[in-house]
Protein backbone atom coordinates (compact mmCIF):
# COMPACT_ATOMS: atom_id res chain seq x y z
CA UNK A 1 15.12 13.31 28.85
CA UNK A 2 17.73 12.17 26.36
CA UNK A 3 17.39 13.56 22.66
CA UNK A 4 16.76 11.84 20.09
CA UNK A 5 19.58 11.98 17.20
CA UNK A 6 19.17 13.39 13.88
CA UNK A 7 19.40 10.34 12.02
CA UNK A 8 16.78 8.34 14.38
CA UNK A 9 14.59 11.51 14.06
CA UNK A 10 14.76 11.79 9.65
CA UNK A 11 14.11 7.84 10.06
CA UNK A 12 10.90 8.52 12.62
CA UNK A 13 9.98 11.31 9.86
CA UNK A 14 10.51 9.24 7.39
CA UNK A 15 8.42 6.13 8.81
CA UNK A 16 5.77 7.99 9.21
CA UNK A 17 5.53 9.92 6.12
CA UNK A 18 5.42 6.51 4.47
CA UNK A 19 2.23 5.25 6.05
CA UNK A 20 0.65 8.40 5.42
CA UNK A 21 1.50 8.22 2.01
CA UNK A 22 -0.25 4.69 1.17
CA UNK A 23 -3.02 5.91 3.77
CA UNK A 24 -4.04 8.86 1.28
CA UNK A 25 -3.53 6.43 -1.82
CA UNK A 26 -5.95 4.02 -0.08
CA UNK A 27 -8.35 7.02 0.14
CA UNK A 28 -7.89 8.53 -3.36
CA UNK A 29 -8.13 5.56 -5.38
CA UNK A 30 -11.81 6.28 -5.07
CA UNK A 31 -11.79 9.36 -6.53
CA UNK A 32 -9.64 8.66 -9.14
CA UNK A 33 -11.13 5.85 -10.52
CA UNK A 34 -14.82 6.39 -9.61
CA UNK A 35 -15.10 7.47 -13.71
CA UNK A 36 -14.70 3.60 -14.18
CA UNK A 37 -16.65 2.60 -11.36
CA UNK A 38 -19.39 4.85 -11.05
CA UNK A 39 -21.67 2.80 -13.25
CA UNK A 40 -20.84 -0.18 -12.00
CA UNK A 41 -22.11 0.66 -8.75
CA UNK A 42 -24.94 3.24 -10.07
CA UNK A 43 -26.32 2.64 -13.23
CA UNK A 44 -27.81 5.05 -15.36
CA UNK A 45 -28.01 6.32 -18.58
CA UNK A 46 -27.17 9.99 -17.06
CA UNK A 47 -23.14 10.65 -16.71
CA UNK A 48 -23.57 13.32 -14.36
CA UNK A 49 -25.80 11.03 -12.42
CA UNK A 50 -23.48 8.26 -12.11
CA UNK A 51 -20.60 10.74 -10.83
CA UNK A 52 -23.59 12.24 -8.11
CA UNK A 53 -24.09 8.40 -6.41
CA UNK A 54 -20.46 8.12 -6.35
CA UNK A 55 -19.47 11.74 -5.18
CA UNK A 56 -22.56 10.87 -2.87
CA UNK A 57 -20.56 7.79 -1.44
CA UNK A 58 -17.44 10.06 -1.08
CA UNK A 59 -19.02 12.62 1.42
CA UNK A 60 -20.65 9.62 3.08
CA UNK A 61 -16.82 8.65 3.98
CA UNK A 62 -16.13 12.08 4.83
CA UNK A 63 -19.39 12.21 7.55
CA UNK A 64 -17.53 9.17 9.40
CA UNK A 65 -14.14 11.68 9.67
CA UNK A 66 -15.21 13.25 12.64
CA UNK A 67 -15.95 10.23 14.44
CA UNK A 68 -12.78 8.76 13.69
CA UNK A 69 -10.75 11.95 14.82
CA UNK A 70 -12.78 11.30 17.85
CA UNK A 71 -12.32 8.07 18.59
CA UNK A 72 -8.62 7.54 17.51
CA UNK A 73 -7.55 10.97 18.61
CA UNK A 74 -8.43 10.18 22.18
CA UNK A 75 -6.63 6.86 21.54
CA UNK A 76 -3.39 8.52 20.42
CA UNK A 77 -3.58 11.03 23.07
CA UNK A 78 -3.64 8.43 25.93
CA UNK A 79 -1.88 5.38 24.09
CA UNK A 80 0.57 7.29 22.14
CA UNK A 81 0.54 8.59 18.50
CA UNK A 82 2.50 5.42 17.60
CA UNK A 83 -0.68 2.96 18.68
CA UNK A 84 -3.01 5.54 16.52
CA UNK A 85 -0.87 5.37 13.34
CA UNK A 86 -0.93 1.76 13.29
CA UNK A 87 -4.40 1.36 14.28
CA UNK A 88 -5.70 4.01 11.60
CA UNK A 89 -4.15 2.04 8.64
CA UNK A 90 -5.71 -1.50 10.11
CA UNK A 91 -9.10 -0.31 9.26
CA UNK A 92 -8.23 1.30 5.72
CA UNK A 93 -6.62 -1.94 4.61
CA UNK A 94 -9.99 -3.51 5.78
CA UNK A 95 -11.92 -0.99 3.91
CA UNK A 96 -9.92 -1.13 0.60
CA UNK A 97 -10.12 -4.82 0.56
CA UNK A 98 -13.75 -4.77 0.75
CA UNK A 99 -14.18 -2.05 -2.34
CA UNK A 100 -12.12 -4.50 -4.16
CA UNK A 101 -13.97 -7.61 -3.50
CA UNK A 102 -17.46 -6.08 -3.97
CA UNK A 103 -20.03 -7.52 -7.10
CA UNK A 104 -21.70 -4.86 -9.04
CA UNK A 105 -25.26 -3.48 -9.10
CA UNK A 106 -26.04 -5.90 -11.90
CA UNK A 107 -24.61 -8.89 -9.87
CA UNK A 108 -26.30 -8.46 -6.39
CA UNK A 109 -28.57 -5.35 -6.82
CA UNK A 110 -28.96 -2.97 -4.20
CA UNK A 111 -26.53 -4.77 -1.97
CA UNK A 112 -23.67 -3.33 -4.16
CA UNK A 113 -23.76 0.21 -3.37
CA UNK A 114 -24.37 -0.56 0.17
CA UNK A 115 -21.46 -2.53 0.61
CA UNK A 116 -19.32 0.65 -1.10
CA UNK A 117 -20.57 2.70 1.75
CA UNK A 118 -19.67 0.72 4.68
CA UNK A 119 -15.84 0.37 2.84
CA UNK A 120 -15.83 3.94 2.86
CA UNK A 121 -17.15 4.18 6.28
CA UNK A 122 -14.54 2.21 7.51
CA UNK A 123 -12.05 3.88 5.77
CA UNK A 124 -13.81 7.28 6.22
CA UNK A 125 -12.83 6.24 10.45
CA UNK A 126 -9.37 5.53 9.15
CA UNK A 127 -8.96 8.78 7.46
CA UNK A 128 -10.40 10.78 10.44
CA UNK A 129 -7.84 9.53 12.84
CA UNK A 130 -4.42 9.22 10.58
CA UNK A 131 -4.76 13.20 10.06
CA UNK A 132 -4.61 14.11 13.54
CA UNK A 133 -1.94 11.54 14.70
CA UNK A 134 0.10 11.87 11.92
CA UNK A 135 -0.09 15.38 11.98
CA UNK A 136 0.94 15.36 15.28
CA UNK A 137 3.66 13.12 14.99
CA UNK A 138 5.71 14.96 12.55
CA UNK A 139 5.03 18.16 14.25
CA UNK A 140 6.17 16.48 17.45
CA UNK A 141 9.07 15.01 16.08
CA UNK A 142 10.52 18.02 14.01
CA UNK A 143 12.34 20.46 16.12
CA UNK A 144 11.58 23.80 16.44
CA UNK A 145 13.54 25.36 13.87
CA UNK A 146 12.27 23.57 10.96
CA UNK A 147 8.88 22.36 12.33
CA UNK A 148 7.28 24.19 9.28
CA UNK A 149 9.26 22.19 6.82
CA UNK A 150 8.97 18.56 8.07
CA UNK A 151 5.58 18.88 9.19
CA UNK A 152 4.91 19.71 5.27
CA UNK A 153 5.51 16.60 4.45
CA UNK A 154 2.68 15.26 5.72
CA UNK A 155 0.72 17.01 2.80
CA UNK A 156 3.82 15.71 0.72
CA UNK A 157 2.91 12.20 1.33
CA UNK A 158 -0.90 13.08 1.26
CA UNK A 159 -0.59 14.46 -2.36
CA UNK A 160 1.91 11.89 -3.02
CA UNK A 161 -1.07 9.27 -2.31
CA UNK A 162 -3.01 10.95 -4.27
CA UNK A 163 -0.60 11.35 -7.37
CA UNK A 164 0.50 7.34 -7.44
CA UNK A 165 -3.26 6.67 -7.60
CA UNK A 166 -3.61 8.84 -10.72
CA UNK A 167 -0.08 7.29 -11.83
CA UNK A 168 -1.53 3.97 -11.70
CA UNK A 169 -4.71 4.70 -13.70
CA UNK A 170 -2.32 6.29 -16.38
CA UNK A 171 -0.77 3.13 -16.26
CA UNK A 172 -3.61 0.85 -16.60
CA UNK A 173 -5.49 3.33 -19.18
CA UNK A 174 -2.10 2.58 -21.37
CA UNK A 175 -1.95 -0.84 -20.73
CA UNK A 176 -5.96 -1.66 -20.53
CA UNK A 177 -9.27 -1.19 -23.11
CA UNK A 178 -11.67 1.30 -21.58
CA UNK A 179 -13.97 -1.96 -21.68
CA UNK A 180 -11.61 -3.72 -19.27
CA UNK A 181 -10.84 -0.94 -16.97
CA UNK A 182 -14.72 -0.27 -16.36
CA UNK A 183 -15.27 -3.93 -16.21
CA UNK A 184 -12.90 -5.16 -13.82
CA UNK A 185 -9.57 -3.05 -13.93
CA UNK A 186 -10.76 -0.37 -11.44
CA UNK A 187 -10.15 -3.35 -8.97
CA UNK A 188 -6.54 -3.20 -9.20
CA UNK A 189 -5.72 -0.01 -6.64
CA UNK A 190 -7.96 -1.36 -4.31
CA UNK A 191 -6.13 -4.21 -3.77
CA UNK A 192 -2.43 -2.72 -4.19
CA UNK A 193 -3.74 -0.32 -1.47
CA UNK A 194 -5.19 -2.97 0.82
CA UNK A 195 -1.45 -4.78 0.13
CA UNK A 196 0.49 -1.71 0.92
CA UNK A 197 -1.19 -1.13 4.41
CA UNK A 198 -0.29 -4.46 5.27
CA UNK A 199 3.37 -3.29 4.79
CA UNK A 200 2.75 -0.22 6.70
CA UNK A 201 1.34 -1.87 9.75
CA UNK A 202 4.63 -3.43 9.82
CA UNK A 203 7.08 -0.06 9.28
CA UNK A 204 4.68 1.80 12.01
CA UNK A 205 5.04 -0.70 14.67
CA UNK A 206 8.81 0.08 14.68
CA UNK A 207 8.32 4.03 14.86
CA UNK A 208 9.56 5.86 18.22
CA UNK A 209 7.31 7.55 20.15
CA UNK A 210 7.82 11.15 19.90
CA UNK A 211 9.75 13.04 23.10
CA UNK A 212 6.64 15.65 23.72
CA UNK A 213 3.89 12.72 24.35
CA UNK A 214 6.48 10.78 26.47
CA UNK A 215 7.08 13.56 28.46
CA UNK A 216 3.33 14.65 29.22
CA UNK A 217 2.65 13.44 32.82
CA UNK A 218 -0.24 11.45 32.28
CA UNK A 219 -1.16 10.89 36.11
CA UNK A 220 -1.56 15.25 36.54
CA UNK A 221 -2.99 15.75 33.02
CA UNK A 222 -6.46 15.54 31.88
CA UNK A 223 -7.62 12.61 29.86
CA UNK A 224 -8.49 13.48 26.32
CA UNK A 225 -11.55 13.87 25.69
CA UNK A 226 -14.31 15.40 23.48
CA UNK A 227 -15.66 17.34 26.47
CA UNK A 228 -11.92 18.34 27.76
CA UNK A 229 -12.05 19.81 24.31
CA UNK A 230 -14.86 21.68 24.16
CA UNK A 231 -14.69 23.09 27.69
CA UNK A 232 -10.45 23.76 27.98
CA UNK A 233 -9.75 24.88 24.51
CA UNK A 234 -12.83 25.66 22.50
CA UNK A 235 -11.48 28.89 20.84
CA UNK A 236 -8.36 26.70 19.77
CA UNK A 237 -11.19 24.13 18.09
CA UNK A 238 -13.11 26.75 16.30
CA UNK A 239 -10.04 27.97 15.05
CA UNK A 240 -9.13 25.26 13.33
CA UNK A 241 -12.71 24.94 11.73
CA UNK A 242 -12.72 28.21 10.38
CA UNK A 243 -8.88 28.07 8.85
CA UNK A 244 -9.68 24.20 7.17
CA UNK A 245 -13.10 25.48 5.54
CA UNK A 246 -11.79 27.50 2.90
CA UNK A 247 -8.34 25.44 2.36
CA UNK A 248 -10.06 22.31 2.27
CA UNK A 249 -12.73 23.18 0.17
CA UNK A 250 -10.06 24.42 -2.25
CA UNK A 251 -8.13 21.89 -1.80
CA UNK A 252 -10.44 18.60 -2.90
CA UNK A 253 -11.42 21.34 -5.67
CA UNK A 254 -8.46 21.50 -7.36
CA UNK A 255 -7.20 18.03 -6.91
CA UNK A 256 -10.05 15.08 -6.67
CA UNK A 257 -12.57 17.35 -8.49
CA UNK A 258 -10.43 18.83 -10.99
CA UNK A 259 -10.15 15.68 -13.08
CA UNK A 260 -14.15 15.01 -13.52
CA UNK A 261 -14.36 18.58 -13.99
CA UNK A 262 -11.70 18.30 -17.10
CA UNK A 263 -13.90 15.52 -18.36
CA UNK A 264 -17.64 16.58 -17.85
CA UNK A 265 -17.10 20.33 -18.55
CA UNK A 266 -13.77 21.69 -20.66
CA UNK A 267 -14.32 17.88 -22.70
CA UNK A 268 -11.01 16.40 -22.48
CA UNK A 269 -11.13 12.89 -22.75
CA UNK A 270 -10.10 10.62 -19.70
CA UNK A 271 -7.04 10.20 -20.62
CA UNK A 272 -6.04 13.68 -21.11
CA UNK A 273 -8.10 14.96 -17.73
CA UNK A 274 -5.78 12.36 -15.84
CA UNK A 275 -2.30 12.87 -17.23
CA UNK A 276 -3.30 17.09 -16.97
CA UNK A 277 -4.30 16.46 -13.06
CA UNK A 278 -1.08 14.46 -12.25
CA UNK A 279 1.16 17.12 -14.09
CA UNK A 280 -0.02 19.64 -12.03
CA UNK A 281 -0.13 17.47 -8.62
CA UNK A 282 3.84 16.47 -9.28
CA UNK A 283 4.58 20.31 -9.15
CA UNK A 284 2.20 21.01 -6.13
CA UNK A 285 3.72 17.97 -4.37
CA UNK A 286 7.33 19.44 -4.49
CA UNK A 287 6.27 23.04 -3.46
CA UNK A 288 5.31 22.12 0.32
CA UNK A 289 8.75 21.73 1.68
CA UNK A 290 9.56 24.53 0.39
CA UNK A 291 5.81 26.84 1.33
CA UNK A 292 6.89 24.79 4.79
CA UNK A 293 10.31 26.19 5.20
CA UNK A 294 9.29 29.89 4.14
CA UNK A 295 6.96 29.75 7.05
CA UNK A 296 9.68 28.89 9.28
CA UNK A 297 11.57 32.17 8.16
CA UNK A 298 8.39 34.87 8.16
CA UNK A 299 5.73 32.98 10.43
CA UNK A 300 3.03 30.87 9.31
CA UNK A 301 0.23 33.88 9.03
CA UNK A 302 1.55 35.43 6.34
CA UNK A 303 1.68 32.49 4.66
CA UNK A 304 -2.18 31.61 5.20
CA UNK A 305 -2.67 35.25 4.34
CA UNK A 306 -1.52 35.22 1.17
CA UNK A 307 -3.41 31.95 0.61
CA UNK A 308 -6.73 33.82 1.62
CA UNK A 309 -6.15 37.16 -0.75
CA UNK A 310 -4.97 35.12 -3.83
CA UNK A 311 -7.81 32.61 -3.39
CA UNK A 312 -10.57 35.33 -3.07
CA UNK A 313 -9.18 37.12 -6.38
CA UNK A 314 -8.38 34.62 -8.67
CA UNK A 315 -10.79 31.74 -7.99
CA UNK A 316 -13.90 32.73 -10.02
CA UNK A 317 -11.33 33.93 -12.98
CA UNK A 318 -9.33 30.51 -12.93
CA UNK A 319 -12.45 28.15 -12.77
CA UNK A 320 -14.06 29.94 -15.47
CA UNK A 321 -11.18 29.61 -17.67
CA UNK A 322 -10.74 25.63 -17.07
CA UNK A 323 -14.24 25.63 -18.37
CA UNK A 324 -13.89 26.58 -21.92
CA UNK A 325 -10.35 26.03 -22.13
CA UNK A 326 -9.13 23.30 -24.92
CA UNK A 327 -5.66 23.08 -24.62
CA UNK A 328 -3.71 20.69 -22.20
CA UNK A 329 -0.89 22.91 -21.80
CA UNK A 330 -3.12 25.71 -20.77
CA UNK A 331 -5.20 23.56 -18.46
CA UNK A 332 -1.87 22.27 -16.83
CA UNK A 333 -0.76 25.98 -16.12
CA UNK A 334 -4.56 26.60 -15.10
CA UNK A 335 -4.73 23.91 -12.55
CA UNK A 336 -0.96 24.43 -11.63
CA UNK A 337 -1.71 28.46 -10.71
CA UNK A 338 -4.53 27.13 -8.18
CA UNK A 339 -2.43 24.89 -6.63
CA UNK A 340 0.04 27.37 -6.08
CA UNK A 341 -2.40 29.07 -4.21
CA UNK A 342 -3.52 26.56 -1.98
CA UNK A 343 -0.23 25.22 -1.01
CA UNK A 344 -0.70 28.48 1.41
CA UNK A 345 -2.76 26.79 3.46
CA UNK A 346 -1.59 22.84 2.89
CA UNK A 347 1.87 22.77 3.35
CA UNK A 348 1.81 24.35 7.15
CA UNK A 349 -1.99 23.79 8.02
CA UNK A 350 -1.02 20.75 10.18
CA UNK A 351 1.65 22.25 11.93
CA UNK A 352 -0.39 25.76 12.75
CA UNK A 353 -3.12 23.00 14.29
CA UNK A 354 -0.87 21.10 16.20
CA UNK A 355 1.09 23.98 17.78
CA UNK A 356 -2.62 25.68 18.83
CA UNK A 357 -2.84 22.37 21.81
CA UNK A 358 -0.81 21.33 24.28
CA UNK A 359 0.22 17.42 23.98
CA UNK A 360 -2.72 16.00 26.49
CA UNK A 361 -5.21 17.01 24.20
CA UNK A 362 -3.04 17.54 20.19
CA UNK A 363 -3.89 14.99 18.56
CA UNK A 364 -7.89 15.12 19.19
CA UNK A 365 -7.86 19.06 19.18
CA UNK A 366 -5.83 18.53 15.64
CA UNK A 367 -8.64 15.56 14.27
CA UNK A 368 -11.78 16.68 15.33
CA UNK A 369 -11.96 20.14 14.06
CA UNK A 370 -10.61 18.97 11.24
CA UNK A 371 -12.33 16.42 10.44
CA UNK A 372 -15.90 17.93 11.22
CA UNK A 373 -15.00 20.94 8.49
CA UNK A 374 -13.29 18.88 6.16
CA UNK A 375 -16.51 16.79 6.13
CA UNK A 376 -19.13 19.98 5.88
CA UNK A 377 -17.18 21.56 3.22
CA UNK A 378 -13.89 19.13 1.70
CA UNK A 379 -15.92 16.32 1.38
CA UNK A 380 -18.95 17.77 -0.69
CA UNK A 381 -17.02 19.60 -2.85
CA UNK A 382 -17.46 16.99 -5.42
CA UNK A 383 -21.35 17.11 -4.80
CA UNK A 384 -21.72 20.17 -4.57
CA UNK A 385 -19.94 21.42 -7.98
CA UNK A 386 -21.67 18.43 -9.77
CA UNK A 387 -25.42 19.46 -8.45
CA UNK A 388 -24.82 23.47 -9.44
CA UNK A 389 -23.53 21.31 -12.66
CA UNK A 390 -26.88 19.95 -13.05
CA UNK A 391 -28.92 22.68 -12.28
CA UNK A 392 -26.79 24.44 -15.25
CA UNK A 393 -25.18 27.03 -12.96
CA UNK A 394 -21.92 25.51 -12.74
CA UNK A 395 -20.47 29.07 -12.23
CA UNK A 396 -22.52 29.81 -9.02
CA UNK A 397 -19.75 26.89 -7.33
CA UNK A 398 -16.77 29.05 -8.37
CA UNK A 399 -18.25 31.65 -6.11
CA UNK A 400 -18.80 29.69 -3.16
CA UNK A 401 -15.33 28.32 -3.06
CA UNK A 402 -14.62 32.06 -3.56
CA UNK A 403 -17.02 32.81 -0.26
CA UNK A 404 -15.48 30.11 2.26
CA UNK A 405 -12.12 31.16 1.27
CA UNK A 406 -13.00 34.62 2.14
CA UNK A 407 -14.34 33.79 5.31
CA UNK A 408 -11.07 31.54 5.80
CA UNK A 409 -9.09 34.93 5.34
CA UNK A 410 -10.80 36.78 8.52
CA UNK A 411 -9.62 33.81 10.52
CA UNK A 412 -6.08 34.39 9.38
CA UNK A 413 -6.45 37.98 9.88
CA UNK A 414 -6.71 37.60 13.65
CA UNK A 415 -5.15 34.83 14.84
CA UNK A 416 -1.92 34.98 16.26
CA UNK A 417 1.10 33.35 14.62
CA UNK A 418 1.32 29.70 16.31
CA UNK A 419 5.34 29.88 14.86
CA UNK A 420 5.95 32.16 17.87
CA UNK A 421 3.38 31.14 20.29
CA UNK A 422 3.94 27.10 19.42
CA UNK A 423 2.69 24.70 22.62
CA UNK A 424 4.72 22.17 21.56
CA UNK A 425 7.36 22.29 24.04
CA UNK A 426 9.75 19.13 23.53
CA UNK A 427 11.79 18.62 20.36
């Protein structure tokens, strides 16, 4: 098989990156702006209540992860990782467009929050099934030597999403009344994000296929499949549920939590909770490369190790100083110490999955997994904080992220390190 040159390799990387990037920015815009939205959608005289029906909605979209790592990780297995990129970002353009275009609760009733959750299912699908291909894709098209370091970048581009969402709501909070944002503003992303995928469907549709799926004999391998799955490599798959529990649940802690937390607990205004969480999401951002590239010097264990110990220690004593803490800079270097932390497990977490499964079966062994903990314990975070919120034990959540991190840790303990025992075969 001829190999692929540098430059068409950075460009595949780069391609790809991209359309993960406005993928995650489709699916954060929700969280960031749900502040505005929430009683649109939910009224109530209760804050806390409003956020619940939106956070609600949120692990909704999470619920319909798994079936989209199933559906579209058996589709990139068999059609390519190419075909799976392309089709992922379809359905969240469809999904964002709908969010945008949706009447309130005081316009059609009931109807309203209905219509939210079928966006989010369909870009909950969308979600589920752009982790595993894209995660497999950069994985797949790195070489061996620095697989740690470009497959980082799919967290890059993830947080990156993330960060231009809260970008653009600084942007409109400066440029827009509170009265406008909550009336009509909170629009805006949804349609920038529903504009953007239409740009991506374009760039992916001019991505190479990567050397290790175009080199799996299709005609001697088995078909992906859920069952191939669970019956060929079902140590591999609870592997990767126990590693994502604790990482993820940190994970939407710290970032799409963080900023209601700011708000509804320490009492900074919106304003402040926003430009604090996209301070400290810039700096995380630019530390995966670089988490990436130290686990392709010492292994990618260690690297989740430390993750594990830090996040078991400092957790409780972190979260309990963000909630009485009343200055900016001191929340910035707050939030900015957890994220530290976590970028243990998010800058090489993709790669360590996709390296665990040989290419017949990657990108569904990657998704599902995945998806099925990120949606038990990433995408109730937000729930689950605000309902120990309003049972006024808000502390009791600080020691559950504590628990599943723990529990993460033994799983890091005794696995092997997938930097030396990698199944991806092809550069």
């Amino acid at each position: 098989m001829s190999s692929m040159t540098n430059a068409r390799r950075l460009k595949n990387i780069i391609g790809g990156s991209t359309g993960n990037l406005v993928e995650w920015f489709d699916w954060y815009a929700y969280a960031a702006f749900a502040l505005y939205f929430a009683p649109v959608f939910f009224p109530s005289d209760d804050g806390t209540a409003q956020l619940l029906g939106a956070a609600a909605v949120f692990a909704v979209g999470f619920l319909m992860r798994p079936i989209g790592a199933w559906i579209m990780g058996v589709y990139a297995d068999r059609r390519g990782r190419k075909a799976g990129l392309t089709l992922s970002v379809t359905l969240m353009c469809a999904g964002s467009l709908l969010i945008g275009c949706t009447p309130g609760y005081a316009q059609i009733g009931i109807a309203a929050p209905a219509l939210l959750l079928v966006a989010r299912l369909l870009q909950g699908i969308s979600v589920g099934g752009e982790y595993g291909s894209s995660a497999t894709y950069l994985s797949e098209m790195a070489t061996a030597k620095n697989r740690g370091f470009w497959s980082s970048f799919q967290y890059v581009t993830l947080i990156s999403g993330q960060l231009l969402a809260l970008l653009l709501l600084i942007v409109l909070q400066a440029v827009m009344t509170d009265e406008a944002l909550s009336a009509w503003g909170w629009r805006i992303p949804f349609f920038v994000g529903a504009a953007l995928a239409v740009v991506v469907f374009w760039l992916r549709r001019g991505l190479d296929e990567t050397n290790a799926f175009k080199a799996e004999d299709t005609r001697a391998a088995p078909k992906s499949s859920a069952m191939l799955l669970i019956l060929k490599h079902p140590k591999e798959a609870l592997l990767v549920m126990g590693l994502t529990a604790g990482g993820t649940l940190a994970f939407y802690t710290y970032t799409t939590y963080l900023q209601k937390f700011l708000v509804n607990t320490s009492g900074f205004s919106k304003d402040a909770a926003t430009q604090i969480s996209a301070a400290a999401l810039l700096v995380f951002m630019l530390l995966q490369p670089v988490v990436g590239a130290l686990s392709d010097r010492i292994g990618r264990r260690p690297v989740m190790i430390a993750f594990g110990v830090m996040g078991v220690l400092f957790t409780v004593p972190i979260m309990s100083a963000l909630a009485t803490v009343n200055s900016a800079p001191a929340a910035f270097a707050l939030a900015l110490a957890a994220l530290v932390i976590v970028s243990g497990y998010t800058a090489i977490n993709a790669v360590v999955k996709a390296e665990l499964f040989p290419a017949h079966v990657r990108a569904l062994g990657v998704a599902l997994p995945y998806a099925i903990a990120n949606a038990l314990f990433g995408g109730t975070a937000e729930y689950a904080a605000l309902w120990f919120k309003s049972q006024n034990n808000e502390s009791a959540y600080f020691w559950y992220v504590t628990v599943m991190i723990g529990l993460s840790l033994i799983v890091f303990v005794f696995m092997r390190d997938t930097k030396h025992t990698s199944m991806i075969t092809h550069d």
